[in-house]
Protein backbone atom coordinates (compact mmCIF):
# COMPACT_ATOMS: atom_id res chain seq x y z
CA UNK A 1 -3.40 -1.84 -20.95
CA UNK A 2 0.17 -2.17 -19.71
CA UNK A 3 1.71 -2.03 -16.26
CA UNK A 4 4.38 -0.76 -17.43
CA UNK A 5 5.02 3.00 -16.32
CA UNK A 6 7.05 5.32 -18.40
CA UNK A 7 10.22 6.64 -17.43
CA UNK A 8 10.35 9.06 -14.35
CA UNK A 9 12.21 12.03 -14.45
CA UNK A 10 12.87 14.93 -11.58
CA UNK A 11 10.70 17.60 -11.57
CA UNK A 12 11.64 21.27 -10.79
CA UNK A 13 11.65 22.78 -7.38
CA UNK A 14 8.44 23.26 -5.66
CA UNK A 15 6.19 21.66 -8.81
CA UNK A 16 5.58 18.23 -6.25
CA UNK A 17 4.38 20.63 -3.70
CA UNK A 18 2.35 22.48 -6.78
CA UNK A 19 0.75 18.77 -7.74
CA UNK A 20 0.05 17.99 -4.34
CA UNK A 21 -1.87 21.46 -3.55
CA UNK A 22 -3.80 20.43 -7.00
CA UNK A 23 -4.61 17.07 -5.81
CA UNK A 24 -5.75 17.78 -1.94
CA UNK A 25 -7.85 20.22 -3.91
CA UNK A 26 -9.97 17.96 -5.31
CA UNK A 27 -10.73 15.55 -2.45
CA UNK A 28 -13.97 15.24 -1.89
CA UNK A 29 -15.23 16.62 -4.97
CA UNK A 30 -14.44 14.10 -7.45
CA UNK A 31 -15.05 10.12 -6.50
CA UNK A 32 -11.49 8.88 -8.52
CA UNK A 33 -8.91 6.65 -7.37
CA UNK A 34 -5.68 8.48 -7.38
CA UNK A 35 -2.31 7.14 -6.11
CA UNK A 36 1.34 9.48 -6.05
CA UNK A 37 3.64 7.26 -4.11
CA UNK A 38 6.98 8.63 -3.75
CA UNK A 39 9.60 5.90 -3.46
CA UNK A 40 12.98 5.77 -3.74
CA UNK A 41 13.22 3.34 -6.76
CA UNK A 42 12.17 4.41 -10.63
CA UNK A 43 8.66 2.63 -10.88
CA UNK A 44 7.07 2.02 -7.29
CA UNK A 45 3.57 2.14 -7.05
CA UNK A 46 1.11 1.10 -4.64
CA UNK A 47 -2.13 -0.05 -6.67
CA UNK A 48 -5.34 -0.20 -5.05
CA UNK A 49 -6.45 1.07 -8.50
CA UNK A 50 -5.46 1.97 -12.37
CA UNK A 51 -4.74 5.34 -11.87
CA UNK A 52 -1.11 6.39 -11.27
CA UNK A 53 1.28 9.07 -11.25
CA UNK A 54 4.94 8.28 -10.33
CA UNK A 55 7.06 11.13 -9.31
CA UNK A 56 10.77 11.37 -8.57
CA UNK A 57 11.50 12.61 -4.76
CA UNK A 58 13.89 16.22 -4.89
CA UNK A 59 16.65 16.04 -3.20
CA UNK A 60 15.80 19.17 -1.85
CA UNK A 61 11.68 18.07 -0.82
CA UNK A 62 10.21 15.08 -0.10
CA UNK A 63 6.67 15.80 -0.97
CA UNK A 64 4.18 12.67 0.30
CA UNK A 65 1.46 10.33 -1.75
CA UNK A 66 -1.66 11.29 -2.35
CA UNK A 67 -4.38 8.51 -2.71
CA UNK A 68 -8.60 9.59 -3.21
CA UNK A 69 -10.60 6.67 -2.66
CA UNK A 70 -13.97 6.00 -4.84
CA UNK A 71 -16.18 5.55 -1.60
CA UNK A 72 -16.47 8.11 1.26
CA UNK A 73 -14.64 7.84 4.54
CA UNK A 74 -16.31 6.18 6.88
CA UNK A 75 -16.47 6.35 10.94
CA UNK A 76 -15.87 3.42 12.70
CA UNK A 77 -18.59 2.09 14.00
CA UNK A 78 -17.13 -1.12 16.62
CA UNK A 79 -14.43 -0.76 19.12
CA UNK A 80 -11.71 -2.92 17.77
CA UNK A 81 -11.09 -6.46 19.71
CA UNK A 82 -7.60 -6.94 17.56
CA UNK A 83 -4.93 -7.49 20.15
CA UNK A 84 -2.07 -4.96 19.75
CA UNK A 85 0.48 -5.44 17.48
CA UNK A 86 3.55 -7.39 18.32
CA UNK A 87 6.83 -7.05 15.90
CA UNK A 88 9.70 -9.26 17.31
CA UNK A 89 13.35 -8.09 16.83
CA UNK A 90 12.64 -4.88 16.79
CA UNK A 91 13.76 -2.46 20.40
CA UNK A 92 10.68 -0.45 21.23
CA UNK A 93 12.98 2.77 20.17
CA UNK A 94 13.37 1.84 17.03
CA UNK A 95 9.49 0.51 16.06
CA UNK A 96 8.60 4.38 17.78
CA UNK A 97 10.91 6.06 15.21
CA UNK A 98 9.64 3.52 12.31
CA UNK A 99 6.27 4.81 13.25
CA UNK A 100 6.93 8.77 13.48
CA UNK A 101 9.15 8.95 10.96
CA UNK A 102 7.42 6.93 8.18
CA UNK A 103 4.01 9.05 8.98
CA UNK A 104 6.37 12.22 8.49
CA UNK A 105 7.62 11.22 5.33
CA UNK A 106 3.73 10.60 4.25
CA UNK A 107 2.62 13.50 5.33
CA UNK A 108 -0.29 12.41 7.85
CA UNK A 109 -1.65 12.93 11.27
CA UNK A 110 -2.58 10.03 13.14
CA UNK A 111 -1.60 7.40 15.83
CA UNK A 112 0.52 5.21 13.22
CA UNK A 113 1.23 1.24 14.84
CA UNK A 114 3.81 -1.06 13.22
CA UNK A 115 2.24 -3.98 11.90
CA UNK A 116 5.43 -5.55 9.85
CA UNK A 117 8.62 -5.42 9.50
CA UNK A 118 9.95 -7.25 6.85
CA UNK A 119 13.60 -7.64 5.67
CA UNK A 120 16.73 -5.66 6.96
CA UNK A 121 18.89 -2.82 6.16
CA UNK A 122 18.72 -0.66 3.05
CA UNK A 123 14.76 -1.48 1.27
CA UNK A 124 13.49 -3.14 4.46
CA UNK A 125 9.97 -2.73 4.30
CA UNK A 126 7.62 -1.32 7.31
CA UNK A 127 3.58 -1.50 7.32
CA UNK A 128 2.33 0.54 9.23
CA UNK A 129 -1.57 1.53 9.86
CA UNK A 130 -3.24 4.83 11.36
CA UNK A 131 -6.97 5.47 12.12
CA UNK A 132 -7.65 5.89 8.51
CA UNK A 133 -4.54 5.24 6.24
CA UNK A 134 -2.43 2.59 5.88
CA UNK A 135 1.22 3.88 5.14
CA UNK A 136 3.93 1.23 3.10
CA UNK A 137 6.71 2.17 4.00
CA UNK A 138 10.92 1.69 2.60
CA UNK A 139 13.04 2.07 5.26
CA UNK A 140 17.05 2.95 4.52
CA UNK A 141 16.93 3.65 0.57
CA UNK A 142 19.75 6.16 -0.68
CA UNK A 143 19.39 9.42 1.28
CA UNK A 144 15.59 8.41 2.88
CA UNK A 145 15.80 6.74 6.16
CA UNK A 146 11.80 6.62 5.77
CA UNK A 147 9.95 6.93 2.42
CA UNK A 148 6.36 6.32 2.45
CA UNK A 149 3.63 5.58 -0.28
CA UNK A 150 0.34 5.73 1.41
CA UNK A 151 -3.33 5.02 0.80
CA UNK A 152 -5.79 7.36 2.81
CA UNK A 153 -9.63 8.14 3.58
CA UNK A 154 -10.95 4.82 4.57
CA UNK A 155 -11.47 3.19 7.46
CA UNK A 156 -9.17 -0.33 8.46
CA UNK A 157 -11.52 -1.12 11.05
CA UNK A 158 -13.69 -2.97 8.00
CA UNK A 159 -12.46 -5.48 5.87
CA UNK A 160 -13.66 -6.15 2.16
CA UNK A 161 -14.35 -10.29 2.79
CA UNK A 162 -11.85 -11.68 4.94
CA UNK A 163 -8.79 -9.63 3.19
CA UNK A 164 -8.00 -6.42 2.25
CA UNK A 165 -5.62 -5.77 -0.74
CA UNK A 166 -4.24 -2.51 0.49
CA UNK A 167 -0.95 -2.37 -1.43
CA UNK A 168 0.32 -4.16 -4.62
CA UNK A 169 2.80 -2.99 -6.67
CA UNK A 170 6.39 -3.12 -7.94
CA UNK A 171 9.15 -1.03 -8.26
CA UNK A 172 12.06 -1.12 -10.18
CA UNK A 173 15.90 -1.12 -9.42
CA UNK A 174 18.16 1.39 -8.80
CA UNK A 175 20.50 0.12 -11.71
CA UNK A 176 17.56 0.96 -14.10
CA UNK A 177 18.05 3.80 -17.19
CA UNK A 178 16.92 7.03 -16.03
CA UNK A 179 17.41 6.43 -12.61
CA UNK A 180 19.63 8.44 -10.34
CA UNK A 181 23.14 7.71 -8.99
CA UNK A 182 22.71 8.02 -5.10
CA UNK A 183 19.84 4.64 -6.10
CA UNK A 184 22.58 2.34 -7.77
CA UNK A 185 22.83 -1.03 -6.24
CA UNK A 186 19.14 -1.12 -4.76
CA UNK A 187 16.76 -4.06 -5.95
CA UNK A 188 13.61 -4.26 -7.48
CA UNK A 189 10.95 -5.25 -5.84
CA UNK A 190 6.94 -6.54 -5.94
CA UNK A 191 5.07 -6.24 -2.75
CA UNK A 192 1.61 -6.85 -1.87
CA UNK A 193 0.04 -6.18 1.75
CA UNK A 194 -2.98 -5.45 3.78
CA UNK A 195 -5.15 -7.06 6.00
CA UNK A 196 -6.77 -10.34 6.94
CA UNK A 197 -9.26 -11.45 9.45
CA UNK A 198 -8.63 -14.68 11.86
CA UNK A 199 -9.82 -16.86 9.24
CA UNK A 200 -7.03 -16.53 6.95
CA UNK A 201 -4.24 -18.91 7.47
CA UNK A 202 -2.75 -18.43 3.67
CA UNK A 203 -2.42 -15.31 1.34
CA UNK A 204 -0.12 -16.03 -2.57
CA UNK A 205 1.13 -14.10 -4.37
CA UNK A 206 1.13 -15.60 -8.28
CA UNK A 207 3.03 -13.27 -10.76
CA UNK A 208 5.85 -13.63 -12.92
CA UNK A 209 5.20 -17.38 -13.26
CA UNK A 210 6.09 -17.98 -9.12
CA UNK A 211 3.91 -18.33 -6.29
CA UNK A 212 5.33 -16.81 -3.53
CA UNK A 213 3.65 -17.02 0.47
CA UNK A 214 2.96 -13.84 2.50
CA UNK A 215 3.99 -13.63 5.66
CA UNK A 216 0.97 -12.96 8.12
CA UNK A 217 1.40 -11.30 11.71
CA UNK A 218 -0.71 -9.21 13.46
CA UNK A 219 -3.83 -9.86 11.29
CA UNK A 220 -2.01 -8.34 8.24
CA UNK A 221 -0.22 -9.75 5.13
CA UNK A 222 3.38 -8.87 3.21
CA UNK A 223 4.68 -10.45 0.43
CA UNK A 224 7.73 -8.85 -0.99
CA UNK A 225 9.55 -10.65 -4.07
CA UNK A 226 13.35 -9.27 -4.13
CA UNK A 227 14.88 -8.51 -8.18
CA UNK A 228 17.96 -7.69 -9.10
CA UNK A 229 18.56 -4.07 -9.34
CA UNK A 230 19.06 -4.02 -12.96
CA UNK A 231 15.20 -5.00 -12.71
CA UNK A 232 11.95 -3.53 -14.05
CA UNK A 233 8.71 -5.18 -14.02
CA UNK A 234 8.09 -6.54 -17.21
CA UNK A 235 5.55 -4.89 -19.88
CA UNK A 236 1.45 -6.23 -19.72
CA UNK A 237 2.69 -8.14 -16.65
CA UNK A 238 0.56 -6.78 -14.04
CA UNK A 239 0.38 -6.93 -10.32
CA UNK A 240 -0.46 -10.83 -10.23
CA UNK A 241 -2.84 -12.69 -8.60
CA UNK A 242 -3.58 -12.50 -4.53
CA UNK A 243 -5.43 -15.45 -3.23
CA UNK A 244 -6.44 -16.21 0.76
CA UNK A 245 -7.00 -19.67 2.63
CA UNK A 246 -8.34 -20.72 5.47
CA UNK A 247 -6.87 -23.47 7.48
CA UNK A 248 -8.56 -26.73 5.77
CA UNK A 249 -7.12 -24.83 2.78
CA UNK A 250 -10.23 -23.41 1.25
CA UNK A 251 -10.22 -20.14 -0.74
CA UNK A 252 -11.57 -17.59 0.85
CA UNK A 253 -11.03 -14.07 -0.81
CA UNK A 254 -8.97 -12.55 -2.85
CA UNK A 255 -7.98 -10.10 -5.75
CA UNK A 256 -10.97 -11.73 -7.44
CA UNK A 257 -12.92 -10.42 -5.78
CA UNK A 258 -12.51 -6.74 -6.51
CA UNK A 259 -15.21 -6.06 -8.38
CA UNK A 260 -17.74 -6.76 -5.67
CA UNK A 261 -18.85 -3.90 -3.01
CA UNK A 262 -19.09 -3.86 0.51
CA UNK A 263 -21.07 -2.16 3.54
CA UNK A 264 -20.41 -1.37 6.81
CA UNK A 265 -23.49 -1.78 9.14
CA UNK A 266 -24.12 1.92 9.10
CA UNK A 267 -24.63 1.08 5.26
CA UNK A 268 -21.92 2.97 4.22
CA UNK A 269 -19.55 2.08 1.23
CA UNK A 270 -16.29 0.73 2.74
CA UNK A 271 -15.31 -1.19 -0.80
CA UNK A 272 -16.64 -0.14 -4.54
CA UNK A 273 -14.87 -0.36 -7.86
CA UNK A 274 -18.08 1.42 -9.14
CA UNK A 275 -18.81 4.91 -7.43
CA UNK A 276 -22.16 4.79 -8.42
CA UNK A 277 -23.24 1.36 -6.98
CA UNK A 278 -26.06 1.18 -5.02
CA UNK A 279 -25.43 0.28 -1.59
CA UNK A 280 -28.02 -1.69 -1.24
CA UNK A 281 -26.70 -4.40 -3.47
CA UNK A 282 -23.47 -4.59 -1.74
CA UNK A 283 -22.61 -7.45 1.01
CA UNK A 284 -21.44 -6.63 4.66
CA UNK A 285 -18.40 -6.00 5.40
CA UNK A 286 -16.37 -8.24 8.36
CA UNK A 287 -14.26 -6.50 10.95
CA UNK A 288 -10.49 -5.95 11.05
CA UNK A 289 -9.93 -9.02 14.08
């Protein structure tokens, strides 16, 4: 199996919207995990799992990503004791249009909070969570001021282990064949992100032969390697491997982790590769704090 996507092309007028009323559909009716992210470069993805459909935003309609988890939503159960977050060098004006206008461009209802901020002008990179989604968000690309990928229908409030691999992906730059004019000049990128308890003092990212360090703020993680835009990931290279540590620099979670599953104390499936696992067998999940 290759990471590798194939060469996106636009679609016609109104067959996003067409795909989207297919996929919304089938939520709830069949346990698959699905993933549309629109971005502005040719092969951005966010991977929480193997399934995934790239399409090319219209100029004309910005249709939103679609993601159907393998386990059901879940209500949260605990009052969260995470302090708010804090993003420095950011005016409050400008996090509060981050916010709206990234949960716009995704398509969502919610209260959406900035969590990161990483970079600056055109690809800066915002993560932002809601009650239930968690939205990654490319701020300044092209003609998009904010162009979200999201991942929907669980709850943050429970973490799989001490992290939770929410986003990892690449996408590839706007110098790229195939891609359009109005992208030339912007890189290519890899980014990982999610969440992390207040054990976690370390998350890597190891792919492409580099280990890179995440930045962590806010009890969340973003690591964003910067290509050149002539860039596309290269073919069986996959998403790499994300590791966390705790202070004394013991591993503590990671992407190796994925194939275990995890409860919340209602006994409900927060975390499953395997829709048909029985919940029993699966270990408790920790809170988001």
């Amino acid at each position: 199996m290759t990471s590798m996507l194939p060469p996106t092309r636009d679609l016609p007028p109104g067959r996003q919207t067409r795909i989207r009323a297919e996929l919304e559909s089938k939520i709830g009716r069949k346990k698959s995990r699905l993933t549309v992210p629109i971005l502005a470069a040719a092969a951005a993805v966010i991977t929480v799992a193997a399934s995934v459909v790239l399409l090319r935003p219209d100029p004309n309609e910005h249709t939103p990503a679609v993601h159907v988890t393998t386990s059901p939503p879940t209500t949260q159960t605990t009052p969260s004791t995470r302090p708010a977050p804090v993003v420095a060098g950011l005016a409050p004006e400008r996090i509060a249009a981050i916010e709206q206008g990234c949960l716009q461009s995704a398509g969502l209802q919610g209260e959406p909070k900035l969590y990161q901020h990483v970079g600056s002008g055109p690809g800066a990179f915002a993560l932002i969570y809601t009650e239930s989604a968690m939205l990654a968000c490319s701020l300044d690309i092209a003609v998009y001021p904010f162009n979200s990928a999201f991942s929907s229908g669980f709850d943050p409030e429970w973490l799989p282990g001490h992290i939770g691999v929410d986003s990892n992906g690449a996408s590839a730059g706007g110098d790229t064949p195939l891609n359009r004019p109005v992208y030339k000049g912007v890189p290519g990128y890899r980014t990982a992100a999610g969440r992390v308890d207040s054990k976690v003092a370390r998350v890597t990212l190891t792919v492409d032969g580099q280990t890179v360090d995440a930045t962590i703020a806010n009890n969340t993680f973003v690591v964003r390697i910067v290509y050149p835009s002539t860039w596309s990931p290269p073919q069986g290279s996959g998403n790499g491997e994300i590791k966390a540590y705790d202070a004394a620099g013991n591993l503590i979670g990671g992407t190796f982790q994925q194939g275990k599953c995890f409860v919340n104390p209602k006994g409900e499936i927060i975390h499953a590769w395997n829709p048909n696992v029985d919940p029993k067998t699966c270990e408790p999940a920790l809170p988001w704090r």
